[in-house]
Structures are given as structure tokens and as C-alpha cells.
Protein backbone atom coordinates (compact mmCIF):
# COMPACT_ATOMS: atom_id res chain seq x y z
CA UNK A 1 0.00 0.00 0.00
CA UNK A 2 3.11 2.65 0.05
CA UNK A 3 2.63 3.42 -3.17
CA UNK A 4 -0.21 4.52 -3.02
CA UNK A 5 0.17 6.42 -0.07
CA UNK A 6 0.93 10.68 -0.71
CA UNK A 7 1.44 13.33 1.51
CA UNK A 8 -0.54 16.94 1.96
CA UNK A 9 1.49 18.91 -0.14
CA UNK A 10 0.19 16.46 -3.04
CA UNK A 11 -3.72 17.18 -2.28
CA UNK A 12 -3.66 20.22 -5.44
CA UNK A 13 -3.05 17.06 -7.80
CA UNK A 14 -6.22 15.16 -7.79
CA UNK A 15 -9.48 15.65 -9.10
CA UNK A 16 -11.50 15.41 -5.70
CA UNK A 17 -10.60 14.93 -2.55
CA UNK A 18 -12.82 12.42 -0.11
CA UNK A 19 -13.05 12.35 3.15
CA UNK A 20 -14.42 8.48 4.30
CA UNK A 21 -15.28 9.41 7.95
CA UNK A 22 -18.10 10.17 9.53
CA UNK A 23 -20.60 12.59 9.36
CA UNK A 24 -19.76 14.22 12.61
CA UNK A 25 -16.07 13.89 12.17
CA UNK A 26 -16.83 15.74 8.94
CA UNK A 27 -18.84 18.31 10.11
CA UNK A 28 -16.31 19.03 13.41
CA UNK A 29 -13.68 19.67 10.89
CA UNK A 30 -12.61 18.38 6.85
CA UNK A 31 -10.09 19.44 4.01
CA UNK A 32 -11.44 22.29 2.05
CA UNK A 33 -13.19 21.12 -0.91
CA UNK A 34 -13.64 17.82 0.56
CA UNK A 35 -17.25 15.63 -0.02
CA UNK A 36 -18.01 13.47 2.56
CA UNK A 37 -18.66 9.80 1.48
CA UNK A 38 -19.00 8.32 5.39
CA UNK A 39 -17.85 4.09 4.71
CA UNK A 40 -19.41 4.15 8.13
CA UNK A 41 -22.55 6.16 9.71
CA UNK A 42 -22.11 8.25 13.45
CA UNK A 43 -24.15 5.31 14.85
CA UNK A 44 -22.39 2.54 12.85
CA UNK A 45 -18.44 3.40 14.16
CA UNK A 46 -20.02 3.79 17.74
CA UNK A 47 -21.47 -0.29 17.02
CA UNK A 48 -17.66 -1.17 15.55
CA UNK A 49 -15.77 0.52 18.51
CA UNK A 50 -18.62 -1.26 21.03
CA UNK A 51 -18.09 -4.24 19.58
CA UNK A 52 -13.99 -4.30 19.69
CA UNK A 53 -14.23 -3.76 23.05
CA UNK A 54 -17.09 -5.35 24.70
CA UNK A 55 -17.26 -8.52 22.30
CA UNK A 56 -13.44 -8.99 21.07
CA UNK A 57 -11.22 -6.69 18.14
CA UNK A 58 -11.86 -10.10 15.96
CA UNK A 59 -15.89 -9.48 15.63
CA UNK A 60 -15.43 -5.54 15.73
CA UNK A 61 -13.20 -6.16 12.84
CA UNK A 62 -15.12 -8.11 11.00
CA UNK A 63 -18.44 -6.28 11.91
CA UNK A 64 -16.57 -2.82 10.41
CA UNK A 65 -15.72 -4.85 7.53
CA UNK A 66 -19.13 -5.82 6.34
CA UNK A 67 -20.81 -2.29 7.12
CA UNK A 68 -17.84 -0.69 4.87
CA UNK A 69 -18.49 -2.88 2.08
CA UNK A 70 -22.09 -2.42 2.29
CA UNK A 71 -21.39 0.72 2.13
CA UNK A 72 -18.43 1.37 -0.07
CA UNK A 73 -21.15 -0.72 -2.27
CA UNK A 74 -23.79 2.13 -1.97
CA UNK A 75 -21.51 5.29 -2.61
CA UNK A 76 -20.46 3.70 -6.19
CA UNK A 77 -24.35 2.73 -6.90
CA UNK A 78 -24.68 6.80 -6.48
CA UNK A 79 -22.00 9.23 -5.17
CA UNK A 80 -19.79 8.37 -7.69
CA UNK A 81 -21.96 6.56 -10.14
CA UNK A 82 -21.20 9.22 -12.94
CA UNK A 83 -17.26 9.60 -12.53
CA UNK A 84 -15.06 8.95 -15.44
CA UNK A 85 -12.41 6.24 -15.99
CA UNK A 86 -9.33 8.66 -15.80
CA UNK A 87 -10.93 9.87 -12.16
CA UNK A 88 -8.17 10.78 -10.01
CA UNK A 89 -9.42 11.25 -6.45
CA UNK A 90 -7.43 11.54 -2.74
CA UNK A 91 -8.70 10.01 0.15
CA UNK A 92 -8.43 10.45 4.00
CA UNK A 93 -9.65 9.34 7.28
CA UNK A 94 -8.85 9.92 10.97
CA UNK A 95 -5.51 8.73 10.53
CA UNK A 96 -5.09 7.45 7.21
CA UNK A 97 -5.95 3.95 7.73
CA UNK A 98 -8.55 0.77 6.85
CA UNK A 99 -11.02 3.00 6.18
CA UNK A 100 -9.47 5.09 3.93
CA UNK A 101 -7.47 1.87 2.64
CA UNK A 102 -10.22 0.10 2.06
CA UNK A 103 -11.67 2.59 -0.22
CA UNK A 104 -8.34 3.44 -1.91
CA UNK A 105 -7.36 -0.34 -2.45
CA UNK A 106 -11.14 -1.20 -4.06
CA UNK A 107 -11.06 2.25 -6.29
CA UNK A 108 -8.01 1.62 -7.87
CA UNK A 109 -8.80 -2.51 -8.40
CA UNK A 110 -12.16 -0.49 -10.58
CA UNK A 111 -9.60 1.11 -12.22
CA UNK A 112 -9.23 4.58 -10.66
CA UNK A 113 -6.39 5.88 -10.03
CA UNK A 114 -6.95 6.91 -6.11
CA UNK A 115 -4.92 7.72 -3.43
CA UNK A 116 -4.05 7.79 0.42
CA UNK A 117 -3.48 10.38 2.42
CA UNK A 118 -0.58 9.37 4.67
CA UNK A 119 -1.89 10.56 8.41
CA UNK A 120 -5.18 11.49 7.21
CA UNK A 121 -6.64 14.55 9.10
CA UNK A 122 -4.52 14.30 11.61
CA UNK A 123 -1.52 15.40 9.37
CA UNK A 124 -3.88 18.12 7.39
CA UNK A 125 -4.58 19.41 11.51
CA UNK A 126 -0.88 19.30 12.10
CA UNK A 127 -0.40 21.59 8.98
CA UNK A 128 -2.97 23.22 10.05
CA UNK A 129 -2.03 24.46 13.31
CA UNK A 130 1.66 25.49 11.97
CA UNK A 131 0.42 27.48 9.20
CA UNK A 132 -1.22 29.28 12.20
CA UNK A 133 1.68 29.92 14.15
CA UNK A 134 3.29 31.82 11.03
CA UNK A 135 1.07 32.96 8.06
CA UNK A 136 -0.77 35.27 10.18
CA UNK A 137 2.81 37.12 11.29
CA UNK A 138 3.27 37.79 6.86
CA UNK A 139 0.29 40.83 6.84
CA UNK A 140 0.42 44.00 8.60
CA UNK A 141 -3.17 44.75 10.51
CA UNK A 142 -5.15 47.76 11.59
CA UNK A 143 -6.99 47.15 14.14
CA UNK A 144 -10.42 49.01 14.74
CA UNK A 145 -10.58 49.53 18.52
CA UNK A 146 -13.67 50.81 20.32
CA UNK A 147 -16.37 50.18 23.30
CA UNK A 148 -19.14 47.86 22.49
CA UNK A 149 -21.91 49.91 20.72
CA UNK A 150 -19.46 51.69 18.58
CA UNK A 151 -19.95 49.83 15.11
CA UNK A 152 -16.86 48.33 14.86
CA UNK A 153 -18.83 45.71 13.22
CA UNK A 154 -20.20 47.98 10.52
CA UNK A 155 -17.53 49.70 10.00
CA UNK A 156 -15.25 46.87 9.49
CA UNK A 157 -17.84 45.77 6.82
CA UNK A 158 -18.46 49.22 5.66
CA UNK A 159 -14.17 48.81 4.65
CA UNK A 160 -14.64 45.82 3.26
CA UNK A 161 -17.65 47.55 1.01
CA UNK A 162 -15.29 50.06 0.27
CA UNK A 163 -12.09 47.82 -1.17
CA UNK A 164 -10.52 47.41 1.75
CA UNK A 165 -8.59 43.92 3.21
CA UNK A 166 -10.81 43.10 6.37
CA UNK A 167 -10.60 39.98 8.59
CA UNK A 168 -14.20 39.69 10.32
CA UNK A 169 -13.12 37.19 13.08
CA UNK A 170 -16.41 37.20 14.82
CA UNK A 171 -18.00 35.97 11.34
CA UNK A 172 -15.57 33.39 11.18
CA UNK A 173 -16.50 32.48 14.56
CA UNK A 174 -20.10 33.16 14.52
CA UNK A 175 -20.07 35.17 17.96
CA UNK A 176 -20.23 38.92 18.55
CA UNK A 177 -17.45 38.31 21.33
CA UNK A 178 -19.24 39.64 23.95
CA UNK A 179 -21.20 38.23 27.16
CA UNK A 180 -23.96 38.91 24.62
CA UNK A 181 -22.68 38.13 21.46
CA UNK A 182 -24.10 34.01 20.48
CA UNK A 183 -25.85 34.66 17.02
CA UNK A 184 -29.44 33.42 17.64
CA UNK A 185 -29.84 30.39 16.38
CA UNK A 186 -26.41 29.55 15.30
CA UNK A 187 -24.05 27.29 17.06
CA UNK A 188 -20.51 28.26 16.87
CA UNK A 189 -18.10 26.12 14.72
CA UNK A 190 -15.75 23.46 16.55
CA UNK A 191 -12.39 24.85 17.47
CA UNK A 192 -10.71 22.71 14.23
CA UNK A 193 -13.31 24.22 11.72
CA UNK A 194 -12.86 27.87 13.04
CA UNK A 195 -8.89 27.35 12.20
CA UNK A 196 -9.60 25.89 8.78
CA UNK A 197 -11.63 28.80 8.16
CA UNK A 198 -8.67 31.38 9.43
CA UNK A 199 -6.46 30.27 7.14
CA UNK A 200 -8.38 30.06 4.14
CA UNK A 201 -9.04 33.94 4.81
CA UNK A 202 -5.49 34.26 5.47
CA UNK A 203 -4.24 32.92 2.21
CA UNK A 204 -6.90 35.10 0.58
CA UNK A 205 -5.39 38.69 1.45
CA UNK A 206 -2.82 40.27 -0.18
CA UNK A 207 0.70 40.72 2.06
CA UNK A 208 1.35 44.13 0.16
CA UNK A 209 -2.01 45.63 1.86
CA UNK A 210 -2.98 45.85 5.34
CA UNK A 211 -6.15 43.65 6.71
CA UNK A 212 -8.60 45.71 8.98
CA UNK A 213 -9.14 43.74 11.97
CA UNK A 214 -12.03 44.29 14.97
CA UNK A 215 -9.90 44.42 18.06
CA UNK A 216 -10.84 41.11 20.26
CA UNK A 217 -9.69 39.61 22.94
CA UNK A 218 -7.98 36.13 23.18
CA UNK A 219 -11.11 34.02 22.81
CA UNK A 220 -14.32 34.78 20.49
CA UNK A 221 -17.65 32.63 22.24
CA UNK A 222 -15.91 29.14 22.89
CA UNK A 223 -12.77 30.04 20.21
CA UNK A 224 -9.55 31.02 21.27
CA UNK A 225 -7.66 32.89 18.53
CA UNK A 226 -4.31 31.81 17.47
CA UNK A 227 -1.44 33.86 19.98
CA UNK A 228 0.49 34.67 16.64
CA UNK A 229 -2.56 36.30 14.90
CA UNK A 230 -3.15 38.46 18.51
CA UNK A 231 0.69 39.26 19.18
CA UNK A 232 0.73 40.59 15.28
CA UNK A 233 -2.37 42.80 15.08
CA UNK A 234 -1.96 43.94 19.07
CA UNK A 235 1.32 45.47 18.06
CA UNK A 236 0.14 47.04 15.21
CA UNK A 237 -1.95 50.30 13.84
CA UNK A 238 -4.97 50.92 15.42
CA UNK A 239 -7.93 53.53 14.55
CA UNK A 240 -10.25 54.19 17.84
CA UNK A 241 -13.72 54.41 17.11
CA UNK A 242 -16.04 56.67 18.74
CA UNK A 243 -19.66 57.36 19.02
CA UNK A 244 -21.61 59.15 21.30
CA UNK A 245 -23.68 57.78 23.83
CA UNK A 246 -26.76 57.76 21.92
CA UNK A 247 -25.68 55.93 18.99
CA UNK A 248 -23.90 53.31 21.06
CA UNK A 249 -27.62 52.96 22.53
CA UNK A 250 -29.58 52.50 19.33
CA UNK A 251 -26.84 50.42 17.76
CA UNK A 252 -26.79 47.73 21.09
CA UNK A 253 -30.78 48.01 20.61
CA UNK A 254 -30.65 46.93 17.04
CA UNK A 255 -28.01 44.60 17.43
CA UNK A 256 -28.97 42.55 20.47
CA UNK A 257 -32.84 43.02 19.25
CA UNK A 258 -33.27 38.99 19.27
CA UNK A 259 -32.00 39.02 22.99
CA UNK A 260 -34.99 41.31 24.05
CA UNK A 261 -37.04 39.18 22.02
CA UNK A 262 -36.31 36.67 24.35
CA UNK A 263 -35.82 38.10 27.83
CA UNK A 264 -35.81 34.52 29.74
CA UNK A 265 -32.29 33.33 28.10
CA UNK A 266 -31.00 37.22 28.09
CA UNK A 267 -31.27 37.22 31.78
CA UNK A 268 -29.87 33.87 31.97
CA UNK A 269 -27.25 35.57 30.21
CA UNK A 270 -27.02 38.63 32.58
CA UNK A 271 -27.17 36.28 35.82
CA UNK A 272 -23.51 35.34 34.33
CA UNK A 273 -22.13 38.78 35.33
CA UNK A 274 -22.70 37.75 39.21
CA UNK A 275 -19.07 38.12 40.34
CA UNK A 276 -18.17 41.07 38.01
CA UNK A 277 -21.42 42.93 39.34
CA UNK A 278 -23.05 42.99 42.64
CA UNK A 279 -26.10 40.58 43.05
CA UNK A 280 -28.01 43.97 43.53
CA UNK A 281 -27.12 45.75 40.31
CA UNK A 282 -27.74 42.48 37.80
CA UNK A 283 -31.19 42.37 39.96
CA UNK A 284 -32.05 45.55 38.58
CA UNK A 285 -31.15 44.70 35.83
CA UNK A 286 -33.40 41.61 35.67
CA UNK A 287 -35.75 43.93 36.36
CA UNK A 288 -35.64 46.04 33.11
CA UNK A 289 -35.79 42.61 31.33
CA UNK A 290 -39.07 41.96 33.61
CA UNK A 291 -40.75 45.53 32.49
CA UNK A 292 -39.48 45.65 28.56
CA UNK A 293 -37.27 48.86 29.42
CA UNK A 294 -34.74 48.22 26.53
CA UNK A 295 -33.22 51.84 26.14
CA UNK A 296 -32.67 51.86 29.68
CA UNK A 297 -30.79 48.69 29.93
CA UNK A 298 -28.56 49.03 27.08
CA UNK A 299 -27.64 52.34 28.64
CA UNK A 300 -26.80 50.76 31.93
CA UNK A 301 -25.27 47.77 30.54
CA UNK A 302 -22.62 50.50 28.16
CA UNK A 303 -22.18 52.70 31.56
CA UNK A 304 -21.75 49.85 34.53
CA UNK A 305 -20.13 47.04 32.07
CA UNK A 306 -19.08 47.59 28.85
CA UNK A 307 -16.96 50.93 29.31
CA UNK A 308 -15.30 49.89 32.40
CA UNK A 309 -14.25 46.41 30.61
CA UNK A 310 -13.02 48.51 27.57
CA UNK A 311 -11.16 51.09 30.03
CA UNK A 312 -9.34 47.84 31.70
CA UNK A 313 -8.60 46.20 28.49
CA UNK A 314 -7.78 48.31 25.77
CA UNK A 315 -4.57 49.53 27.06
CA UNK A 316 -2.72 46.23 27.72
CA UNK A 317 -3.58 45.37 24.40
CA UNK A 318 -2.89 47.45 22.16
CA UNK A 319 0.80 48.82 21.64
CA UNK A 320 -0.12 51.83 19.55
CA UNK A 321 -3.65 53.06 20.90
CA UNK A 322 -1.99 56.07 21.84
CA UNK A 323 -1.19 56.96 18.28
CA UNK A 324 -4.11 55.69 17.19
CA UNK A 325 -6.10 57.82 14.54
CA UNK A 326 -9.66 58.90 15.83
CA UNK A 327 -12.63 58.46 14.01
CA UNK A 328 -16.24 59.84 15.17
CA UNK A 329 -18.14 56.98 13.95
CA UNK A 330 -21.70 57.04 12.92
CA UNK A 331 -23.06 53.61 13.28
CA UNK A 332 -26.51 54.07 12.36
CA UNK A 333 -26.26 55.95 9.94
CA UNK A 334 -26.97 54.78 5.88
CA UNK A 335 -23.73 56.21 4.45
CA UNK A 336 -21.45 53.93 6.58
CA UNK A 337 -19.47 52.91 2.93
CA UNK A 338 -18.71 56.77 2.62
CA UNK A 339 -17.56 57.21 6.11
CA UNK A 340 -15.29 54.15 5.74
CA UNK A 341 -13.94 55.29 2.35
CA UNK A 342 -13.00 58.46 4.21
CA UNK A 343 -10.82 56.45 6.70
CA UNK A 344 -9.43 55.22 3.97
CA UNK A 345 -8.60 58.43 2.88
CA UNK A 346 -7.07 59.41 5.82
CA UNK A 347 -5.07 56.56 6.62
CA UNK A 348 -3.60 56.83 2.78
CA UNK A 349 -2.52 60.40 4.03
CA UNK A 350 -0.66 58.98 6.84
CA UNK A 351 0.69 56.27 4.75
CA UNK A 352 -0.77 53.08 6.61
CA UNK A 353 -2.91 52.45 3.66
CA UNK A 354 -1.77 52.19 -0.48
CA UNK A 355 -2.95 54.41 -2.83
């Protein structure tokens, strides 16, 4: 089986790659481009590993065997029913072995001319996770720093509107970053999938341009972002975005509309801040859940949490927010593009941004 056995740096050569594991294992994390063609359903490798252990490796074995080729049998009846004689696909699975083998060793007996990832996922996550430590140290970042309510948000997408490299990590991690910030609805990607997605942006920017970043914290939600990614854009530009009270108000109101819209988890959410907050204060607070008073909360929640976090924070992370440039921000307002291209304008003055 060496031969046909090839490494990562070999994936760009085949016509497909296909990933034989299961359907969780694919959805937790997979190869780019990859179709999932499971030789053995979630519930089916849970039967297999049971029956290894419990019964003895000899009927697990054999068990696995027969619910592969049953289903090795099925994915040629239809997945890849219509593929050509010359097909050249690559496939993987944990590790790179009998399930992937098995597949490999039957396709090329058809006549394919398949392959073997050697290691599997494991060696694509091992490639992974060094890319991380030093493709995001090749770009130069500006990093938009503000208090929640200020629009970094927009305004990062108001750049990207406007031509400009942006990174939106809280996209990528489907999170707002706050105590507040789960997307409603959406459950954030596994740890694995959030890096696979971080360095597809990566390789998509330009290292002759800078990449507007939204100032965060080591972890987004349940991600942590990479420490070379943070080290790089804490140490470099920064533009501090302000907006006044009121805007910071609306904005939170608009953005956080589907927490009010559901005031029993949003003060499950709130009873979290116990510890940072006297029991007394996020009472109160409960309490403008209890009677609807929205504006009044957000206000409270921007003077007694938000600020004071930002006040603490901001400083130790950010080498040049004392240079920073200064933008009053308009968040909620519908020419957002035209305030970001005039950023853009003055950061080209100051030479942080190509003309």
C-alpha cells in the first residue's frame, strides 16, 4: 500500500478529494473542498468501537468490515456513479488507515487511479495548526478599537464595502465576542473548523495591503484565537472608534434586538455577570428585562459594564492606541461605505494604507 500512499502537499493534484469518515467527524472539521462519502454512519463506528471492546477486536473487525463494504457498495451505486475512468481522487480518514485503505485499495482494483493520504486529518490538523503559528505574522493589521456599541462591526464591513482587506473574526467564529454576542440560532463552529476557516481567509489577502481587523480579545464565544494572529495585530496600527452615547444605545438596541425578544435566556445571560457585578445591580437589571425597558438597559449595561471592561482592556492590548487615529463613527447611519472610504482616505494620508 506505500505506493499509493501521498502526503498533503500532493492534495492540489487530484481531481477530488474524499473524506471516508463520519458525518460528525466531517462536520467538526474536513479538508477544504472535501465531499463526505461516510464508509461508516455516526451510529455505525459507535457499534464497531462497542463491539472491539465489549465482544473482542476479531468481531469488531469483522463487523466494520461488512458495514464498509455495504457501504463502499452504496456510494459507487450513487456518489460516484457518474465519474469517469481517468478519475483521479485523494482520500483520508482519521488517521489514514482501513477505512481510507479500504476505499483506496477497491477504487483503484475499478480502475481509478486513487490515493491515500498518509496521516489522514490528523496530518492536514498538524499543517494546520503550523500554518497558524506563522502565516498570520506575513500581513500587517489595523486594528479598529472601540467600546461595544461603537460599530466596529459595521464599519469593518463598511471597509470591506469600500475595497478594503478586512478579517471579520467574529463571522468566522459566529459570535459577537461579547457576554452577549451568540448569534441566535447559530451554534458556533468546533475549534478545528474555526482554524480551517482562518487560514483560508489568510491565504486570501494580499501581504502588500494591510487587513482591517475588529480588536478582540484572546477568545471569540468558545474560540480562542491563534497567539500569533493576537501578538501581530496587538502590536500594530490601530484607529479608535467613537460614538456618542446615543448611537452606542440605538446600535446595542438593534443589534442585540433577538436578545430582548427573548428576555428569559437574556437574563440567563445577565445572571452570568454575578461576580463582576453585585447581586443587587444584575437584579435591577433583571428587572428592566421583567418591564421591557430596553433603552434603559442598554444604557446601563454600556455605563456599569461595557466601558469599564473597555477602560481595563484596551490599554494592555494594544501597543499603539496612543497613536491611534480617531474616528467619530456614525453607526446608524446609511452612508457607513462613505464614512469608511473616508478612513481610507485618511489613513492613505498617513501612509498606513496604499494608494
Amino acid at each position: 500500500m506505500k505506493s499509493l500512499l501521498v502526503t498533503l502537499d500532493k492534495a492540489g493534484d487530484f481531481d477530488e478529494i474524499v473524506d471516508v469518515r463520519t458525518p460528525l467527524e466531517f462536520a467538526e472539521d474536513h479538508i477544504p473542498g472535501a465531499i463526505n462519502a461516510p464508509v461508516l454512519s455516526n451510529e455505525e463506528r459507535v457499534l464497531v468501537g462497542t463491539t472491539y471492546k465489549q465482544v473482542s477486536p476479531f468481531e469488531g473487525t469483522r463487523l466494520g468490515a461488512a458495514l464498509v463494504a455495504r457501504n463502499i457498495a452504496h456510494h459507487l451505486e450513487t456518489t460516484f456513479a457518474d465519474r469517469p475512468r481517468n478519475w483521479r481522487p485523494l482520500i483520508y480518514c482519521w488517521r489514514g488507515g482501513k477505512r481510507s485503505g479500504s476505499v483506496t485499495t477497491l477504487f483503484n482494483m475499478i480502475g481509478w487511479q486513487a490515493r491515500q493520504l498518509d496521516g489522514g486529518y490528523k496530518s492536514y490538523r498538524r499543517a494546520t495548526l503550523d500554518t497558524l503559528d506563522t502565516l498570520p505574522k506575513t500581513f500587517t493589521y489595523i486594528a479598529l478599537v472601540g467600546p461595544t456599541g461603537s460599530g466596529k462591526t459595521r464599519l469593518l464591513s463598511a471597509l470591506n464595502q469600500a475595497g478594503a482587506q478586512t478579517l471579520d473574526l467574529e463571522a468566522l467564529a459566529s459570535h459577537r465576542g461579547s457576554l452577549l454576542g451568540a448569534w441566535a440560532g447559530v451554534p458556533q463552529p468546533s475549534q478545528k473548523r474555526f482554524d480551517t476557516l482562518l487560514v483560508s481567509a489568510l491565504r486570501g489577502f494580499d501581504p502588500g495591503q494591510p487587513v482591517f481587523v475588529e480588536a478582540e480579545s484572546r477568545r471569540i464565544g468558545s474560540i480562542t484565537l491563534p497567539l500569533a494572529l493576537l501578538e501581530t495585530f496587538h502590536r500594530g496600527a490601530c484607529v479608535e472608534v467613537r460614538s456618542s452615547r446615543e448611537d452606542r444605545a440605538t446600535f446595542l438596541l438593534h443589534d442585540y434586538a433577538h436578545l430582548f425578544d427573548h428576555p428569559e435566556h437574556l437574563k440567563e445571560q445577565l445572571q452570568k455577570l454575578i461576580g463582576l457585578h453585585s447581586r443587587e445591580r444584575v437584579t435591577g437589571w433583571l428587572g428592566l428585562v421583567d418591564e421591557n425597558r430596553r433603552a434603559e438597559l442598554a444604557g446601563e449595561l454600556i455605563e456599569r459594564h461595557y466601558d469599564p471592561a473597555y477602560a481595563r482592556s484596551s490599554d494592555q492590548h494594544f501597543d499603539q492606541l496612543p497613536n491611534a487615529l480617531q474616528l467619530d463613527f456614525r453607526p446608524n447611519d446609511a452612508d457607513v461605505v462613505e464614512q469608511a472610504k473616508a478612513l481610507l482616505a485618511q489613513l492613505e494620508s498617513r501612509t498606513l494604507v496604499a494608494g
